[in-house]
C-alpha atoms as a PDB file:
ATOM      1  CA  UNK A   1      94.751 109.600 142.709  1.00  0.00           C
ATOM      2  CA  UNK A   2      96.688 109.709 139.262  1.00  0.00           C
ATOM      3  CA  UNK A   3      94.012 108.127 137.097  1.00  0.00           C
ATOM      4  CA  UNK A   4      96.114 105.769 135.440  1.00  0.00           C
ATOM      5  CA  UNK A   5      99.096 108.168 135.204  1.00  0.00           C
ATOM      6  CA  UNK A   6     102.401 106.388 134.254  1.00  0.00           C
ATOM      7  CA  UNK A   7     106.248 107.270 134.527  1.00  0.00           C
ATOM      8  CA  UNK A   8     107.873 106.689 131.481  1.00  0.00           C
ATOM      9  CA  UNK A   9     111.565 107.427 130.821  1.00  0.00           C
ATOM     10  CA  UNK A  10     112.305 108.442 127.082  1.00  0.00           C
ATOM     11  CA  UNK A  11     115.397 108.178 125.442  1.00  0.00           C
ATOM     12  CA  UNK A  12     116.652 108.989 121.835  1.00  0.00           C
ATOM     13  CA  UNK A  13     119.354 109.329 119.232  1.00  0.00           C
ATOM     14  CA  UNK A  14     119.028 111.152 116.005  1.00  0.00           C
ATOM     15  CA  UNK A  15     121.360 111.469 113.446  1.00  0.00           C
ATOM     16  CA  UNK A  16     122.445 114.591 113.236  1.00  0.00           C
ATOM     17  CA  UNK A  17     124.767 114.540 110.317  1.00  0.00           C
ATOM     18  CA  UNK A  18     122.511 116.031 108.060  1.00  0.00           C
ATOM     19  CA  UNK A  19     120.684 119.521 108.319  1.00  0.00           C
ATOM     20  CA  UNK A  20     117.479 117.549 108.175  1.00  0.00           C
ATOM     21  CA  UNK A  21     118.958 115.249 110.763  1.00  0.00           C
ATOM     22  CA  UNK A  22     119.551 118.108 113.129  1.00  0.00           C
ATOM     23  CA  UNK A  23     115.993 119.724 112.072  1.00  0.00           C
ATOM     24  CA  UNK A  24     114.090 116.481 113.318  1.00  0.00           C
ATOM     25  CA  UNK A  25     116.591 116.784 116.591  1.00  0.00           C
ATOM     26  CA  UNK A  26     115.244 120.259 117.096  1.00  0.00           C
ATOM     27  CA  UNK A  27     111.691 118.415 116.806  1.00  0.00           C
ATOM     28  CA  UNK A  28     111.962 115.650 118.697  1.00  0.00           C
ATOM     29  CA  UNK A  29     113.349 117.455 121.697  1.00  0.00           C
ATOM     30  CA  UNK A  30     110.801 120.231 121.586  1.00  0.00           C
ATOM     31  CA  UNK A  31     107.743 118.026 121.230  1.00  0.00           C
ATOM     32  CA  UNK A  32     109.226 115.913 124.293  1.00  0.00           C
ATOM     33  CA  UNK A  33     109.453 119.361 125.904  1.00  0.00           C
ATOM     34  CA  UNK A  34     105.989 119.562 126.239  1.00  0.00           C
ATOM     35  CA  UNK A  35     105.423 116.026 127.753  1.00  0.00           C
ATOM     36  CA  UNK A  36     108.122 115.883 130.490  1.00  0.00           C
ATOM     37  CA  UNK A  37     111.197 116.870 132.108  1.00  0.00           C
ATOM     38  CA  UNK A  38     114.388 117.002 130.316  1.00  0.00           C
ATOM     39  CA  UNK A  39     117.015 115.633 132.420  1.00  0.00           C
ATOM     40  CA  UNK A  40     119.772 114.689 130.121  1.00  0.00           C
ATOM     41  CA  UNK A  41     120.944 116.046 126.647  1.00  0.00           C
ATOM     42  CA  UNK A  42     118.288 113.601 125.355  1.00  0.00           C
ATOM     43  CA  UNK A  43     116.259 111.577 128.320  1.00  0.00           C
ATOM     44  CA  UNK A  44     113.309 113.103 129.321  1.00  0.00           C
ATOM     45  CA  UNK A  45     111.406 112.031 132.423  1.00  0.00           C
ATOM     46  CA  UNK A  46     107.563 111.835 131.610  1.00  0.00           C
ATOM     47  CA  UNK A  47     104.389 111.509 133.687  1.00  0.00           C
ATOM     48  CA  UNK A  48     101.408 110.226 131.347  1.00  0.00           C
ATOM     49  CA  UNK A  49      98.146 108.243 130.639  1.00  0.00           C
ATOM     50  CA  UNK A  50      97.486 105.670 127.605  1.00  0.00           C
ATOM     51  CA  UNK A  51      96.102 108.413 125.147  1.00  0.00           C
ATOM     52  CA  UNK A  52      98.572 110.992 125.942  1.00  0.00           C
ATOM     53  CA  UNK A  53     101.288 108.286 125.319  1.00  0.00           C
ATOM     54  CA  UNK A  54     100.110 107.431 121.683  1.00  0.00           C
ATOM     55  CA  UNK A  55      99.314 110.859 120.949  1.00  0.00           C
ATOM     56  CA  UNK A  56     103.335 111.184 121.523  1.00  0.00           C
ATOM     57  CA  UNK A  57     104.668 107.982 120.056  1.00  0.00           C
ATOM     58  CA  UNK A  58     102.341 108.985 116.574  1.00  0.00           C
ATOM     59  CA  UNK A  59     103.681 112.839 116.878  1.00  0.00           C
ATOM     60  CA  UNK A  60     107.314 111.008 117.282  1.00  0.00           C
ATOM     61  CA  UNK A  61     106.664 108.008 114.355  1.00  0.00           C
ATOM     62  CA  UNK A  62     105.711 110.940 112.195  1.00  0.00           C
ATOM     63  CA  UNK A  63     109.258 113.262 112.908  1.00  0.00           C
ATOM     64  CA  UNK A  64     112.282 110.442 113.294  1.00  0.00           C
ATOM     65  CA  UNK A  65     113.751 108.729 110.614  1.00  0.00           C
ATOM     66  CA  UNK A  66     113.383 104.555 111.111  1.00  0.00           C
ATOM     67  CA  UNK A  67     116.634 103.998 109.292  1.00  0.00           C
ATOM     68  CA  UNK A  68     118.922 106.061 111.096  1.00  0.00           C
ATOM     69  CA  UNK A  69     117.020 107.346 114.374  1.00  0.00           C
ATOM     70  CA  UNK A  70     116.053 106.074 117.974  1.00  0.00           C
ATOM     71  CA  UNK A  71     113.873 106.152 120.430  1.00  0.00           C
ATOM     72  CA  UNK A  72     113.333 104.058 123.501  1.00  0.00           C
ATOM     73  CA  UNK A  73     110.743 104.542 126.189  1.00  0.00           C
ATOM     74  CA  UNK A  74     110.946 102.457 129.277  1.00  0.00           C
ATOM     75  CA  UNK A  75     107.638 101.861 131.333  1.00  0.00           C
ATOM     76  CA  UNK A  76     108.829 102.014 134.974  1.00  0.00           C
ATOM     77  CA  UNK A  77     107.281 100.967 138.119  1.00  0.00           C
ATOM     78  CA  UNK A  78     104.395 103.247 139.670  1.00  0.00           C
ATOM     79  CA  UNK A  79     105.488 106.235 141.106  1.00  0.00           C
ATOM     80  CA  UNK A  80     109.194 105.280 139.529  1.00  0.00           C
ATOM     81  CA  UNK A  81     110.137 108.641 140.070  1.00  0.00           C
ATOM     82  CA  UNK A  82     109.908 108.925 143.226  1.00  0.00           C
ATOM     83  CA  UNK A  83     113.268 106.582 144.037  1.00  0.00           C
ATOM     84  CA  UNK A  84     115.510 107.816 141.385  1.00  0.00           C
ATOM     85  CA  UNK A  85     118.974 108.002 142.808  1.00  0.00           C
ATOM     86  CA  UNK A  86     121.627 110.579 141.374  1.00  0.00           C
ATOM     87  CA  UNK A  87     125.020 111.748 141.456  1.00  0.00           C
ATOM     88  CA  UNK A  88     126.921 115.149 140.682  1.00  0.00           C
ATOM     89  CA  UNK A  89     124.795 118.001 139.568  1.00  0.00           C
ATOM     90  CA  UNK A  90     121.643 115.247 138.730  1.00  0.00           C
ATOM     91  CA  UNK A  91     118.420 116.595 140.839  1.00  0.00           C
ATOM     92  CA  UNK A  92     115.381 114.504 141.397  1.00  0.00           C
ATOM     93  CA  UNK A  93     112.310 116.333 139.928  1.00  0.00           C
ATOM     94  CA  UNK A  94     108.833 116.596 141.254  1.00  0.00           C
ATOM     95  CA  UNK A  95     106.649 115.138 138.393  1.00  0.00           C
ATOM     96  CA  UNK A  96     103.574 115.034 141.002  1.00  0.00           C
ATOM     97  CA  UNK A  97     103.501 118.362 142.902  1.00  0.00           C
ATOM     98  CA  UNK A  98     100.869 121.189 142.616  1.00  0.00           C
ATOM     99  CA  UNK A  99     101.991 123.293 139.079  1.00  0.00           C
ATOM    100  CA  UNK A 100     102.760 127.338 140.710  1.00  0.00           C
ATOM    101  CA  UNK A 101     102.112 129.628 137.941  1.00  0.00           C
END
């Protein structure tokens, strides 16, 4: 059982045509680093519960810039992962399976 897990796609675009710009990229891709998979340039895949979520979204609110930066997270269906269809070099990731250390 997940306990209320939930598979969230996030998405953004920072400005990067400032060095502070490009230091909040660096941020915002490492602090998604620790919540999910990184499957494009800048869409991570991420597996999470309510508190998790807004522990994120106030981590993120605190790093991007509202006049010139994005972020989009899309809610999808349970276990949304598990259907994802690619092409080309895309793989499907495991978000689910037992962590081998």
């Amino acid at each position: 059982m997940d306990g209320g897990l939930m598979d969230l796609l996030l998405t953004y675009d920072v400005d990067t045509t400032t060095p502070e710009g490009r230091r909040r990229l660096r941020r915002v891709a490492k602090l998604c680093e620790g919540h999910g998979v990184r499957v494009q340039k800048s869409v991570f895949e991420i597996v999470s519960d309510d508190k998790d979520l807004l522990m994120l979204l106030g981590k993120l609110d605190s790093i991007v810039n509202a006049d010139c930066d994005s972020i989009r997270i899309y809610r999808l269906p349970h276990e949304g992962f598990e259907s994802v269809q690619t092409l080309g070099i895309a793989e499907v990731q495991r978000h689910r399976d037992d962590l081998v250390l």
